[in-house]
PDB file of N, CA and C in Angstrom:
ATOM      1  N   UNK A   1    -231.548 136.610  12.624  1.00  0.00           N
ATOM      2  CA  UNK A   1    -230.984 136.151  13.883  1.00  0.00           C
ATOM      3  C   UNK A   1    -231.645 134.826  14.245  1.00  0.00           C
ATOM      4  N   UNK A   2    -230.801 133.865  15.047  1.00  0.00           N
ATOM      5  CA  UNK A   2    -231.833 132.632  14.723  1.00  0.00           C
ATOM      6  C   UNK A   2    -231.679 132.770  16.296  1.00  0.00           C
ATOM      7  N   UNK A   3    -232.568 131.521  16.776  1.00  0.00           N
ATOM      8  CA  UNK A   3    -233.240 131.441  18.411  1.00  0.00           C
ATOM      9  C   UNK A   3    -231.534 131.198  18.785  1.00  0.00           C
ATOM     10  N   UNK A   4    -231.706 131.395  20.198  1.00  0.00           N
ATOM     11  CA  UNK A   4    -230.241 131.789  21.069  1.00  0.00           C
ATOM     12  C   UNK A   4    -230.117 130.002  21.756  1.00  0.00           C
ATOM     13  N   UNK A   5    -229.381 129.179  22.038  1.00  0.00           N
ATOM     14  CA  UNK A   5    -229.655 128.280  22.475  1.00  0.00           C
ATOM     15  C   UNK A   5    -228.637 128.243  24.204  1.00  0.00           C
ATOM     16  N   UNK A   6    -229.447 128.308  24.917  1.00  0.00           N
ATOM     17  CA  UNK A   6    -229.466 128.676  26.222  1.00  0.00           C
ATOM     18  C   UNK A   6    -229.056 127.480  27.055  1.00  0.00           C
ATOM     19  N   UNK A   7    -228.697 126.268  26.494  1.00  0.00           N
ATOM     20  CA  UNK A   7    -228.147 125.344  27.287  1.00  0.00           C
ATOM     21  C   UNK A   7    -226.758 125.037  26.895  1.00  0.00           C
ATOM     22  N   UNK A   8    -226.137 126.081  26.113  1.00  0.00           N
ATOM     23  CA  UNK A   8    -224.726 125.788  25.210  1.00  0.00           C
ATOM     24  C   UNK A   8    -224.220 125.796  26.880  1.00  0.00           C
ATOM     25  N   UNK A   9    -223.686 127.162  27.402  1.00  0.00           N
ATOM     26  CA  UNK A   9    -223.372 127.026  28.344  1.00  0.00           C
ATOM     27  C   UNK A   9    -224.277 127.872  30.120  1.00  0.00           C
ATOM     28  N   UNK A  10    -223.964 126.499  30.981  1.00  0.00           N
ATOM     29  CA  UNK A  10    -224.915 126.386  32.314  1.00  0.00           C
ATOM     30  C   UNK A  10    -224.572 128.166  33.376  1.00  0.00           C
ATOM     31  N   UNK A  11    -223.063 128.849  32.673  1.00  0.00           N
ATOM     32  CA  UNK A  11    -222.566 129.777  34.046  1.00  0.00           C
ATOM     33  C   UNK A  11    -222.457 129.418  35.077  1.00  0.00           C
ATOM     34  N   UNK A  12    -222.642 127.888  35.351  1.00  0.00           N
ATOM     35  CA  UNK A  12    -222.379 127.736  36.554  1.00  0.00           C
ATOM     36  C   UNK A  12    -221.219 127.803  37.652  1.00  0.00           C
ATOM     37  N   UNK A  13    -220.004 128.445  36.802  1.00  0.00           N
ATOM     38  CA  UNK A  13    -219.361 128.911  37.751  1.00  0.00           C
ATOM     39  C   UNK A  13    -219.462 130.371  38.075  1.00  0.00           C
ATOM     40  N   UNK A  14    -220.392 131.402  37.481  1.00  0.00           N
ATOM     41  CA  UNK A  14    -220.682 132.316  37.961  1.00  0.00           C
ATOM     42  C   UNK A  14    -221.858 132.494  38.986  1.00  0.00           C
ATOM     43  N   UNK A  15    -222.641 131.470  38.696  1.00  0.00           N
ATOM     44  CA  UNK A  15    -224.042 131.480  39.510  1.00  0.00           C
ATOM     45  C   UNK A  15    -223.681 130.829  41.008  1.00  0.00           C
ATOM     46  N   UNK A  16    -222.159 130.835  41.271  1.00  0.00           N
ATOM     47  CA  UNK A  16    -221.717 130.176  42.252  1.00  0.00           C
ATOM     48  C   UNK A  16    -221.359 131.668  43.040  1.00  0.00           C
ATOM     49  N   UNK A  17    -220.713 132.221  42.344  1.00  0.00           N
ATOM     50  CA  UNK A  17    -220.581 133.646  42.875  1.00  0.00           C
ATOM     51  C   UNK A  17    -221.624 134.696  43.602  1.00  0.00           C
ATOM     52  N   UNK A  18    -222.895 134.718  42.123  1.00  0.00           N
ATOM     53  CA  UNK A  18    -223.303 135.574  42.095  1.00  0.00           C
ATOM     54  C   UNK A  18    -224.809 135.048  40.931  1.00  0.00           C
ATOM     55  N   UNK A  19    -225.462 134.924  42.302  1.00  0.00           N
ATOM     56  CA  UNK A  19    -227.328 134.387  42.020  1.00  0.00           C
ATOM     57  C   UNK A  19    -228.169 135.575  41.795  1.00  0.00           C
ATOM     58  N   UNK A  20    -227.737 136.901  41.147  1.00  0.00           N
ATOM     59  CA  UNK A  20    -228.624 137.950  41.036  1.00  0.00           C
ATOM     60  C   UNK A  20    -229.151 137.310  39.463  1.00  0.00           C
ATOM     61  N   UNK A  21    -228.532 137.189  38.202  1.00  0.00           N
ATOM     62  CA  UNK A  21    -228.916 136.994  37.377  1.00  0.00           C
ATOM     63  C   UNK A  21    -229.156 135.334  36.773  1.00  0.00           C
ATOM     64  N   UNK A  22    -230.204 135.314  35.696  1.00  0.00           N
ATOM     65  CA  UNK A  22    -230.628 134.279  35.123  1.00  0.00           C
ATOM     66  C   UNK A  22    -229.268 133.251  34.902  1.00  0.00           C
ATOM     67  N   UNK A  23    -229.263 132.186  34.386  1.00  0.00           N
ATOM     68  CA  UNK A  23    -228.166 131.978  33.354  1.00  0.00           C
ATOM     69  C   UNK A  23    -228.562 132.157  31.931  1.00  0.00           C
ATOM     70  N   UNK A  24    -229.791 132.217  31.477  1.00  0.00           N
ATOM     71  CA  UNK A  24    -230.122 132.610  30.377  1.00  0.00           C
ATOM     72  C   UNK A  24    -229.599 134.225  30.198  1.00  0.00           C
ATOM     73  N   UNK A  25    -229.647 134.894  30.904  1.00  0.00           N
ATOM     74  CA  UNK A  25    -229.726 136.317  31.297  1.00  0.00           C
ATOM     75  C   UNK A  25    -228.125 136.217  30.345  1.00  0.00           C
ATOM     76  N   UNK A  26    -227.379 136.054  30.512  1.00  0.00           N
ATOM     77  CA  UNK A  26    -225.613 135.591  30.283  1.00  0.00           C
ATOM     78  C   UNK A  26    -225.822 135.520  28.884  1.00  0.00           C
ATOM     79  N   UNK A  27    -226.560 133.874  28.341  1.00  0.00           N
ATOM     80  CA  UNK A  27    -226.696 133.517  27.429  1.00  0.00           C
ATOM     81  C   UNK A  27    -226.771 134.727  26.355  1.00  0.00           C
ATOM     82  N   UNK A  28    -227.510 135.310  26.671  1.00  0.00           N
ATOM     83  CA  UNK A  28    -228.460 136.464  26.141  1.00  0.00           C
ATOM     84  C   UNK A  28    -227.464 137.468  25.952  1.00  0.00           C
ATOM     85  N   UNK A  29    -226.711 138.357  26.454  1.00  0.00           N
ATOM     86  CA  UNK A  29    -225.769 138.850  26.531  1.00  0.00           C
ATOM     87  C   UNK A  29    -224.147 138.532  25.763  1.00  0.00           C
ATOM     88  N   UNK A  30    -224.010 137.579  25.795  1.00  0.00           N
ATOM     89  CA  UNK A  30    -223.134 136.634  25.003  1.00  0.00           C
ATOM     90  C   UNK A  30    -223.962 137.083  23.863  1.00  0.00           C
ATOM     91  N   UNK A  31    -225.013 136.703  23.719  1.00  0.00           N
ATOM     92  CA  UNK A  31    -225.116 136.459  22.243  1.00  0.00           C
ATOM     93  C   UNK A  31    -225.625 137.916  21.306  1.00  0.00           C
ATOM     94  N   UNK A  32    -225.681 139.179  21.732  1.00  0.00           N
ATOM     95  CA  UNK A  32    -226.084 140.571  21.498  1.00  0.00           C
ATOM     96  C   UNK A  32    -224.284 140.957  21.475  1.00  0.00           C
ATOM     97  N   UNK A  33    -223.159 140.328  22.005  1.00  0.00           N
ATOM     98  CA  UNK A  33    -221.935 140.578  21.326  1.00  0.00           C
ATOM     99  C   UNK A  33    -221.439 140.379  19.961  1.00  0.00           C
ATOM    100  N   UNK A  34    -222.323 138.838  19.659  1.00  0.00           N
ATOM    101  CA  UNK A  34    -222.220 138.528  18.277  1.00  0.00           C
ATOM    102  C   UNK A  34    -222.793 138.991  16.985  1.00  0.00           C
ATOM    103  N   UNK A  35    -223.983 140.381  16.925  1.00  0.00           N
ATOM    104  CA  UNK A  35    -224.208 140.901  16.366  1.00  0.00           C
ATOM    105  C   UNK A  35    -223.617 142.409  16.113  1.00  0.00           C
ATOM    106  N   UNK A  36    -222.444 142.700  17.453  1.00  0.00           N
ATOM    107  CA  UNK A  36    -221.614 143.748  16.740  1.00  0.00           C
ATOM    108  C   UNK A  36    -220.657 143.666  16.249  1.00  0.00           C
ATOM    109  N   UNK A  37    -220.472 144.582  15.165  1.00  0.00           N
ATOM    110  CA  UNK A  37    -219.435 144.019  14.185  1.00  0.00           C
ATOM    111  C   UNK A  37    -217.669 144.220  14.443  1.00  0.00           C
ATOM    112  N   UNK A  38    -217.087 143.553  14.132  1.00  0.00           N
ATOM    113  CA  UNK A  38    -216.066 142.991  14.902  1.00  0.00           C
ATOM    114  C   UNK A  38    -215.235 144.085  15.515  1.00  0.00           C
ATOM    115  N   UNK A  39    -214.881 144.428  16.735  1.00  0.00           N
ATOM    116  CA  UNK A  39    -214.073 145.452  16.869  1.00  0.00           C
ATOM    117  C   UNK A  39    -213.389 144.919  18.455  1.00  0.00           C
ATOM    118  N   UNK A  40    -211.854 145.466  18.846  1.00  0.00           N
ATOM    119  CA  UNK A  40    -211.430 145.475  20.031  1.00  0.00           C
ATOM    120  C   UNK A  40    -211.722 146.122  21.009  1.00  0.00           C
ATOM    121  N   UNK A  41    -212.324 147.476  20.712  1.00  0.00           N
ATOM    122  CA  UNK A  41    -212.828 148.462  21.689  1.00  0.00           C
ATOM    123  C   UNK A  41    -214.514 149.101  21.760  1.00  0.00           C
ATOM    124  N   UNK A  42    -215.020 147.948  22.141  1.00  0.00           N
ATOM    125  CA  UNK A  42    -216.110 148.108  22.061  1.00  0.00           C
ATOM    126  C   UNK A  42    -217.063 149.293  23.460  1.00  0.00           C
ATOM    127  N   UNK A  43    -217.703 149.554  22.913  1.00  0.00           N
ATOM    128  CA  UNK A  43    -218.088 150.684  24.094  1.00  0.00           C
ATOM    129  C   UNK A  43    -219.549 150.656  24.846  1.00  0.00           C
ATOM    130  N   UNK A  44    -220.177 150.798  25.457  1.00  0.00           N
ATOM    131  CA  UNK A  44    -221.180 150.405  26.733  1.00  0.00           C
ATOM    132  C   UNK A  44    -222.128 150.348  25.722  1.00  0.00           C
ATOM    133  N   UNK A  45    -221.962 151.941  25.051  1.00  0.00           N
ATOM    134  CA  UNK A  45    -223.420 152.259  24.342  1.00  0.00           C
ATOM    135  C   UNK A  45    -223.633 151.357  23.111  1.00  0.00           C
ATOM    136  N   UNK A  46    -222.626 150.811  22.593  1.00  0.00           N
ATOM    137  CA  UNK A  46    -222.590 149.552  21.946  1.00  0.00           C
ATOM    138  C   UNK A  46    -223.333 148.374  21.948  1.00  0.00           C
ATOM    139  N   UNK A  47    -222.506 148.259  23.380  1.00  0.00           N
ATOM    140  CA  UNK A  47    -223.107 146.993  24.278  1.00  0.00           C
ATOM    141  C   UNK A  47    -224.877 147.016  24.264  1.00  0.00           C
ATOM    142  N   UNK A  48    -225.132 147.849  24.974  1.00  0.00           N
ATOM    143  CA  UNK A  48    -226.656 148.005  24.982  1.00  0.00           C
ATOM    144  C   UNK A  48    -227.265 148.005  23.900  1.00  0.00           C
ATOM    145  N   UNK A  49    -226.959 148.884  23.275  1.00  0.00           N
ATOM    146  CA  UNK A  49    -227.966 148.458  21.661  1.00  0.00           C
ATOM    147  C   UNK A  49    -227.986 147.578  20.952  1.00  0.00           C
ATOM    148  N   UNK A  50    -226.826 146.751  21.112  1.00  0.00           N
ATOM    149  CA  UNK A  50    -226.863 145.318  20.711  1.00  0.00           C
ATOM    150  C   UNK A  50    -227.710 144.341  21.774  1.00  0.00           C
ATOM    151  N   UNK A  51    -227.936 144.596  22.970  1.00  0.00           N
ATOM    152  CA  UNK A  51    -228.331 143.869  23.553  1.00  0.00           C
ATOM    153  C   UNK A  51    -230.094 144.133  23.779  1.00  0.00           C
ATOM    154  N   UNK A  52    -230.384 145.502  23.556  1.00  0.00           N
ATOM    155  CA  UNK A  52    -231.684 146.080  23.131  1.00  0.00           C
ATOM    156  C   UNK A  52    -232.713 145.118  21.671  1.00  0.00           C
ATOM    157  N   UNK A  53    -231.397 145.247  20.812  1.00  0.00           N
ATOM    158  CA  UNK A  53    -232.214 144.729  19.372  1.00  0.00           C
ATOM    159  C   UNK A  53    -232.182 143.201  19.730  1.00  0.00           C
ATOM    160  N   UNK A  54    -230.918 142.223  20.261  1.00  0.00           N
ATOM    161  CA  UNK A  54    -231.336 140.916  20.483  1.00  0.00           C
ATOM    162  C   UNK A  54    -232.887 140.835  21.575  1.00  0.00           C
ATOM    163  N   UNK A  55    -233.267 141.357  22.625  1.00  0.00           N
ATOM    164  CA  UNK A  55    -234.089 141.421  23.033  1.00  0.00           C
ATOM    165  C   UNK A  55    -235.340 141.312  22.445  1.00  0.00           C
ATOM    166  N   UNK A  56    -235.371 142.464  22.002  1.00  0.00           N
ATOM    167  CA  UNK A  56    -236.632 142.937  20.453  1.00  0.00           C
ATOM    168  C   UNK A  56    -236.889 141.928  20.122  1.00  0.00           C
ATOM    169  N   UNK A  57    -235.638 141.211  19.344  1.00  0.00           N
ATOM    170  CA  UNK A  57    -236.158 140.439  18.413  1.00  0.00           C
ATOM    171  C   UNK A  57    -236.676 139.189  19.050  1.00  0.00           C
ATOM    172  N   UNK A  58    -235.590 138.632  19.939  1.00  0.00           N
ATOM    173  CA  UNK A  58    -236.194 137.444  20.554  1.00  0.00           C
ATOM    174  C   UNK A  58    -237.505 137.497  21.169  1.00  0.00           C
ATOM    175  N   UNK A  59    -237.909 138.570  22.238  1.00  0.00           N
ATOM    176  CA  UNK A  59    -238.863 138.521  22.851  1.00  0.00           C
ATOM    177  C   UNK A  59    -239.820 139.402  22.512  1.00  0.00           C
ATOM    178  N   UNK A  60    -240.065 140.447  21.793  1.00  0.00           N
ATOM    179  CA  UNK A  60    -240.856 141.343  21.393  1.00  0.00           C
ATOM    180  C   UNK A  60    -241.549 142.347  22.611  1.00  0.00           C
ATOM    181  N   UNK A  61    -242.771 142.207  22.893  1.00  0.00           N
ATOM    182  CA  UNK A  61    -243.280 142.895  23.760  1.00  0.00           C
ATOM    183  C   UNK A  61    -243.083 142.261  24.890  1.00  0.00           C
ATOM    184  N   UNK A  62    -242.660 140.671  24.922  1.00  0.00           N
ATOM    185  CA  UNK A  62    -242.645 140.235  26.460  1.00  0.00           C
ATOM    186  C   UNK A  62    -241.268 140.686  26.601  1.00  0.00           C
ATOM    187  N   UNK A  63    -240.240 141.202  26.515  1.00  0.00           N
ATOM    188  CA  UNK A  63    -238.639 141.546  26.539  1.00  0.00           C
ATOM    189  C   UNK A  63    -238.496 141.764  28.206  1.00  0.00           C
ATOM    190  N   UNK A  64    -239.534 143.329  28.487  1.00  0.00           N
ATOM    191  CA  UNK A  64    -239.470 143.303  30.096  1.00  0.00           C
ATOM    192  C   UNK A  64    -240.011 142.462  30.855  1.00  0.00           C
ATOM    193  N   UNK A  65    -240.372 141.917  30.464  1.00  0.00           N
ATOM    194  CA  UNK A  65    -241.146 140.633  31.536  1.00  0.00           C
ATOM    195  C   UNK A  65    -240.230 139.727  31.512  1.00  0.00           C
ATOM    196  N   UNK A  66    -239.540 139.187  30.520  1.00  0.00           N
ATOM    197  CA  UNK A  66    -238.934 138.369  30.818  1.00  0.00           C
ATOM    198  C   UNK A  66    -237.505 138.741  31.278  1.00  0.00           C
ATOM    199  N   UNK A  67    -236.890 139.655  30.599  1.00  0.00           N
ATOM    200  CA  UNK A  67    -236.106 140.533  31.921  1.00  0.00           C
ATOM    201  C   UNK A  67    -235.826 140.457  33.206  1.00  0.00           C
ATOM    202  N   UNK A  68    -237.109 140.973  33.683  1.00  0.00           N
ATOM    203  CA  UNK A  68    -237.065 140.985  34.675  1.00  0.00           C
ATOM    204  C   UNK A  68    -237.223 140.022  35.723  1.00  0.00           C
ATOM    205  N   UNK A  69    -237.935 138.739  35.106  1.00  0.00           N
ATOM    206  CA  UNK A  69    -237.808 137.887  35.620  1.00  0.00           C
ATOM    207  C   UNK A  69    -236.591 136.870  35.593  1.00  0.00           C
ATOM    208  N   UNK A  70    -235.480 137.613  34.789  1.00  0.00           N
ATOM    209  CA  UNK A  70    -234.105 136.773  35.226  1.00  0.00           C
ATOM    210  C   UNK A  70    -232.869 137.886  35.733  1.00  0.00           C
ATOM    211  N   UNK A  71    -234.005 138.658  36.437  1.00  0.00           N
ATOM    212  CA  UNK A  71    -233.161 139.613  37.174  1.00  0.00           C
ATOM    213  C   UNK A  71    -232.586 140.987  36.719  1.00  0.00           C
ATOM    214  N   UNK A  72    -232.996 141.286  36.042  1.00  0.00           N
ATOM    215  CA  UNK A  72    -232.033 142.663  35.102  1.00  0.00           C
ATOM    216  C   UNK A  72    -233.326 143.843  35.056  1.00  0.00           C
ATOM    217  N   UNK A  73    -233.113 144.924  35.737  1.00  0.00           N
ATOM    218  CA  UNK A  73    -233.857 145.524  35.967  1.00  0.00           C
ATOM    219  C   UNK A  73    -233.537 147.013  35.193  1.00  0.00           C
ATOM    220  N   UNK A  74    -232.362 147.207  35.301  1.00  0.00           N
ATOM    221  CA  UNK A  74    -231.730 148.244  34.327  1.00  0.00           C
ATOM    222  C   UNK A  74    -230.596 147.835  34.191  1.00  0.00           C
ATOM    223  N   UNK A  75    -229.605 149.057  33.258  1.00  0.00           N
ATOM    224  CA  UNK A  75    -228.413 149.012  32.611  1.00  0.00           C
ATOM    225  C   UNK A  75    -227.563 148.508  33.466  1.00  0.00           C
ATOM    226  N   UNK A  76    -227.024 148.939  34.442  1.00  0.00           N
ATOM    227  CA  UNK A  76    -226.415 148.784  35.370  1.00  0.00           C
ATOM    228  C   UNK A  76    -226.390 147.269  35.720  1.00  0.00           C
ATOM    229  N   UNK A  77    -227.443 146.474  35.472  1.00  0.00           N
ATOM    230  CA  UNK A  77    -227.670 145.021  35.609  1.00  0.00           C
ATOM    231  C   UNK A  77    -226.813 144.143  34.331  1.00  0.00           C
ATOM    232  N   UNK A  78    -226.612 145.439  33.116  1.00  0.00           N
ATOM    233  CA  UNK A  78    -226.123 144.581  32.093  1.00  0.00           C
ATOM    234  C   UNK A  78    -224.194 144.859  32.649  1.00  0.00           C
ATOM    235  N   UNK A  79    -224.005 145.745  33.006  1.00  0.00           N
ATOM    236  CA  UNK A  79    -222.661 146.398  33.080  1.00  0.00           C
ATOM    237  C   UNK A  79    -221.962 145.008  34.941  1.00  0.00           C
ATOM    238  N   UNK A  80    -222.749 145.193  35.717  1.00  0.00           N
ATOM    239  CA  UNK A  80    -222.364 143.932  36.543  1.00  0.00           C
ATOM    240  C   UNK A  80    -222.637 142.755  35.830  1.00  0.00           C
ATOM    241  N   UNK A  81    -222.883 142.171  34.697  1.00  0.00           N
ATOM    242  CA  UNK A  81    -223.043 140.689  33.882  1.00  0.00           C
ATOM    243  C   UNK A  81    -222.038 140.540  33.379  1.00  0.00           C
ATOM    244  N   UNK A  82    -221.914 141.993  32.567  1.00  0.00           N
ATOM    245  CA  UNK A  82    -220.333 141.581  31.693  1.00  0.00           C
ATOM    246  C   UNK A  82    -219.399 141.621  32.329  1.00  0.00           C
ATOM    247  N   UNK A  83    -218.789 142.275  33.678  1.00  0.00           N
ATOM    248  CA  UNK A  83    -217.803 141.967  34.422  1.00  0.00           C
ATOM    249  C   UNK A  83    -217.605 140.481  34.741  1.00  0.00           C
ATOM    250  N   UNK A  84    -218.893 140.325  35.378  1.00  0.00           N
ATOM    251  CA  UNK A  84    -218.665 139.054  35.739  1.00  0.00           C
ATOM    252  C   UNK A  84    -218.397 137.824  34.530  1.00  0.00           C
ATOM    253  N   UNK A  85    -218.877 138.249  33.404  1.00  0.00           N
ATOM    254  CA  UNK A  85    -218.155 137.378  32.310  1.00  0.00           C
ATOM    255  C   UNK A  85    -216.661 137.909  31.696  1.00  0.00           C
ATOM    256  N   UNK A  86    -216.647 138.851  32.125  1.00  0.00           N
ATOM    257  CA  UNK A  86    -215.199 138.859  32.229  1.00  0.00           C
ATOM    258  C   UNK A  86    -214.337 138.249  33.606  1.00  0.00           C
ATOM    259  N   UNK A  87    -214.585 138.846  34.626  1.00  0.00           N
ATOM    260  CA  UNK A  87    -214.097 137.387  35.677  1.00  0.00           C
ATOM    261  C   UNK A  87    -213.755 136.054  35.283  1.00  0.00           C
ATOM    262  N   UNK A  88    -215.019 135.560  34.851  1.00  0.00           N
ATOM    263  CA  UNK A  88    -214.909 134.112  34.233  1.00  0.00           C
ATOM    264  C   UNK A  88    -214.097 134.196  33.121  1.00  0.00           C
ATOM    265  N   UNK A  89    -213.509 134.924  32.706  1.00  0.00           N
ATOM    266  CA  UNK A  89    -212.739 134.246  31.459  1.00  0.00           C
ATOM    267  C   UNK A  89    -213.225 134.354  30.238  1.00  0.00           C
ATOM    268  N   UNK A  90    -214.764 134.425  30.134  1.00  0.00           N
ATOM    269  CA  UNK A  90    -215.678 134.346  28.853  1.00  0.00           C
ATOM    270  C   UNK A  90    -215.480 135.597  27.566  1.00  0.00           C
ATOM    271  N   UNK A  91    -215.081 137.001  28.374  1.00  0.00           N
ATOM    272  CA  UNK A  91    -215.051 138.239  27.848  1.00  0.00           C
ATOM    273  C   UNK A  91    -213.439 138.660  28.569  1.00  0.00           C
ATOM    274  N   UNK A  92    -212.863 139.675  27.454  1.00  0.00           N
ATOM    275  CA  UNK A  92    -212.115 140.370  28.029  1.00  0.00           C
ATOM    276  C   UNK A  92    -212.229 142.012  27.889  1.00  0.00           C
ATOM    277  N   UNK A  93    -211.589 142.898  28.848  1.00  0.00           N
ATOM    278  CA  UNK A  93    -212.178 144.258  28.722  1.00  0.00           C
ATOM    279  C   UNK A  93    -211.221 145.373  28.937  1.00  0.00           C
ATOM    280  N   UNK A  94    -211.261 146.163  28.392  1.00  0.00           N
ATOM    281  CA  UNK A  94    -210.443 147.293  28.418  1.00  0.00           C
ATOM    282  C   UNK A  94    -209.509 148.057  29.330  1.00  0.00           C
ATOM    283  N   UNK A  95    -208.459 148.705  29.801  1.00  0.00           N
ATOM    284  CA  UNK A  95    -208.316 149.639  31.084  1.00  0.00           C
ATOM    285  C   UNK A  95    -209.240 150.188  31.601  1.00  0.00           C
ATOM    286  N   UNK A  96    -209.851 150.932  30.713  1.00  0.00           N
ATOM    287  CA  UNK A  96    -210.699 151.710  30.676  1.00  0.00           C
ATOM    288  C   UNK A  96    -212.067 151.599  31.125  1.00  0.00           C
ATOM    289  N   UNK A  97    -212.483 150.436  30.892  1.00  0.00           N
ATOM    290  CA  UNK A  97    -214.011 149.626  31.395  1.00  0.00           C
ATOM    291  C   UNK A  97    -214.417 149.580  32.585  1.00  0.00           C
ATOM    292  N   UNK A  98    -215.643 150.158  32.882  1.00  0.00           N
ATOM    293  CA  UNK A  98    -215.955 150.811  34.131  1.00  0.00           C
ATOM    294  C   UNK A  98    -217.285 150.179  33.733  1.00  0.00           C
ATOM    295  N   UNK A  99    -218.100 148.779  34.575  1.00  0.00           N
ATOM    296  CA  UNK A  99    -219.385 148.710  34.918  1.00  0.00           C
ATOM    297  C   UNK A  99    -220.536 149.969  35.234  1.00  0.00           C
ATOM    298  N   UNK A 100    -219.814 150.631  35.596  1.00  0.00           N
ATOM    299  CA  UNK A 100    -220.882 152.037  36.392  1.00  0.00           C
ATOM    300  C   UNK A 100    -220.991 152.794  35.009  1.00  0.00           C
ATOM    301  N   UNK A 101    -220.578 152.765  33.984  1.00  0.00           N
ATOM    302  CA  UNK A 101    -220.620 153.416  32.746  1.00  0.00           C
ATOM    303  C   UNK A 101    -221.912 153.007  32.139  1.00  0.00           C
ATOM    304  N   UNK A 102    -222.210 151.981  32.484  1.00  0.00           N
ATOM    305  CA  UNK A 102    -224.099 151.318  31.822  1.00  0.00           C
ATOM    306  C   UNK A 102    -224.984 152.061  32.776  1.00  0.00           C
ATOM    307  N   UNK A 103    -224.651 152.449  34.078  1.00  0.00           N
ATOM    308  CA  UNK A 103    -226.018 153.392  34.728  1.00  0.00           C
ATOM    309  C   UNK A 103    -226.255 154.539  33.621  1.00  0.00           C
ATOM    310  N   UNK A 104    -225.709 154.756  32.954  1.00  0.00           N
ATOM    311  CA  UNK A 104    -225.919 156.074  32.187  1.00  0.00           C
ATOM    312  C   UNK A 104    -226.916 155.461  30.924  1.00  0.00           C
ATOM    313  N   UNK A 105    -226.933 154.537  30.702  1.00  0.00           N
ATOM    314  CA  UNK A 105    -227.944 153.642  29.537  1.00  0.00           C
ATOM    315  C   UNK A 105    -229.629 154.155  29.837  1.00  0.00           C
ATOM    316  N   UNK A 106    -230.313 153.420  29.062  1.00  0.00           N
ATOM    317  CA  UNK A 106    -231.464 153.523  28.722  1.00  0.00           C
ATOM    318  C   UNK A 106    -232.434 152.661  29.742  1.00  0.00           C
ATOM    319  N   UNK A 107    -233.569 153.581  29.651  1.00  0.00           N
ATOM    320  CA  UNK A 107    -234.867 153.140  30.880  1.00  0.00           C
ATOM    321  C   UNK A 107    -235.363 151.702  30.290  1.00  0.00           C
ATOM    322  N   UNK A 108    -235.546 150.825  30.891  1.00  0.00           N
ATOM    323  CA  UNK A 108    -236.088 149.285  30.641  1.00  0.00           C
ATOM    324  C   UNK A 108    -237.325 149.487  29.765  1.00  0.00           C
ATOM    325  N   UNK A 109    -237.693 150.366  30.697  1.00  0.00           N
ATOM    326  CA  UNK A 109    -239.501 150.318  30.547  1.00  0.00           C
ATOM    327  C   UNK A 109    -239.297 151.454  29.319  1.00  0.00           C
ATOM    328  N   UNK A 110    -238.767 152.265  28.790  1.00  0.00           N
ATOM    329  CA  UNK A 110    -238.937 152.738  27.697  1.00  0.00           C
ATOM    330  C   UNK A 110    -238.158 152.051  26.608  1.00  0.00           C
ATOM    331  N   UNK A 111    -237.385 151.286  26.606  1.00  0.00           N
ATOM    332  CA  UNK A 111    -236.760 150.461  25.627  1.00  0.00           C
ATOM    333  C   UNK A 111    -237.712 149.314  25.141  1.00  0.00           C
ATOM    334  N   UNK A 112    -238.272 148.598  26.742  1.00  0.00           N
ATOM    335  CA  UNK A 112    -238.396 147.358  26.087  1.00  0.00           C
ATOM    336  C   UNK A 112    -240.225 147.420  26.148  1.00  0.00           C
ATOM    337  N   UNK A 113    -241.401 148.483  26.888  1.00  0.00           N
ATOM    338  CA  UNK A 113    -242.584 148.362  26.747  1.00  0.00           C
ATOM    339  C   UNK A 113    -242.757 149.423  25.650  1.00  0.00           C
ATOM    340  N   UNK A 114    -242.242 150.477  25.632  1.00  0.00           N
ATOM    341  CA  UNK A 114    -242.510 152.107  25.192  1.00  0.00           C
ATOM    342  C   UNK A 114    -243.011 151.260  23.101  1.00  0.00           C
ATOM    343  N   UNK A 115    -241.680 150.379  22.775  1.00  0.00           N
ATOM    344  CA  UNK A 115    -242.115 150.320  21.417  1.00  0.00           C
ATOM    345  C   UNK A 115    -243.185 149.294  20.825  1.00  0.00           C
ATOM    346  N   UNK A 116    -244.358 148.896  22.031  1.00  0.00           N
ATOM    347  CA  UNK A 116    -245.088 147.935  21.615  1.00  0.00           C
ATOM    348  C   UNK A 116    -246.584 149.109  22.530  1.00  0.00           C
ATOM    349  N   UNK A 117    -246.706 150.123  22.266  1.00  0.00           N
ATOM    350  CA  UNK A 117    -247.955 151.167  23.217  1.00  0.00           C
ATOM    351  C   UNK A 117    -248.913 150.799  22.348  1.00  0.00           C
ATOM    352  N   UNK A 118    -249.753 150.908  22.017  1.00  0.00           N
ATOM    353  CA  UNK A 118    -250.466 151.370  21.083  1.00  0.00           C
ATOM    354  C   UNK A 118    -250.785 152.872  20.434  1.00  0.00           C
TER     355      UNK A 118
END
């Protein structure tokens, strides 16, 4: 996976909306789509584990720290991102696609501290 480059695009028409998340935060997200393999109906739990391992890899043990410092505190933080990149135009999404479907995802702090304990 090579480094994510975070100035491709600013979100600035989402950060006009909606100042909860980074614009890197986006970036980041965008780019944990491009490591699943190609499909139309992609599904939450998908979503997250792709967006779990880009994490990993990019940030390692700092993942929650830096997280959290562009706002994403749990799942539910990833499931309001992708709407809103769907809003924008960036993503498109299913009938079926329900944001509230990522509260059911995985604890931050056991995803992103739990695999660096000693």
């Amino acid at each position: 996976m090579q480094e994510i480059d975070f100035t491709k695009d600013t979100f600035s028409d989402i950060l006009a909306r909606d100042r909860r998340y980074d614009a890197k935060a986006y970036a980041l997200l965008l780019e944990a789509f491009s490591i699943i393999p190609g499909s139309t109906n992609i599904s939450y739990a998908e979503i997250l584990d792709a967006f779990k391992e880009v994490c990993l890899t990019q940030f390692g043990p700092l993942a929650y720290t830096v997280l959290t410092e562009w706002g994403l505190k749990e799942c539910i933080d990833i499931g309001e991102m992708m709407f809103n990149l769907v809003e924008s135009g960036r993503l498109a999404k299913n009938d079926g696609d329900n944001y509230e479907d990522f509260r059911n995802g995985y604890s931050f702090k056991e995803a992103f501290i739990d695999p660096f304990k000693a």
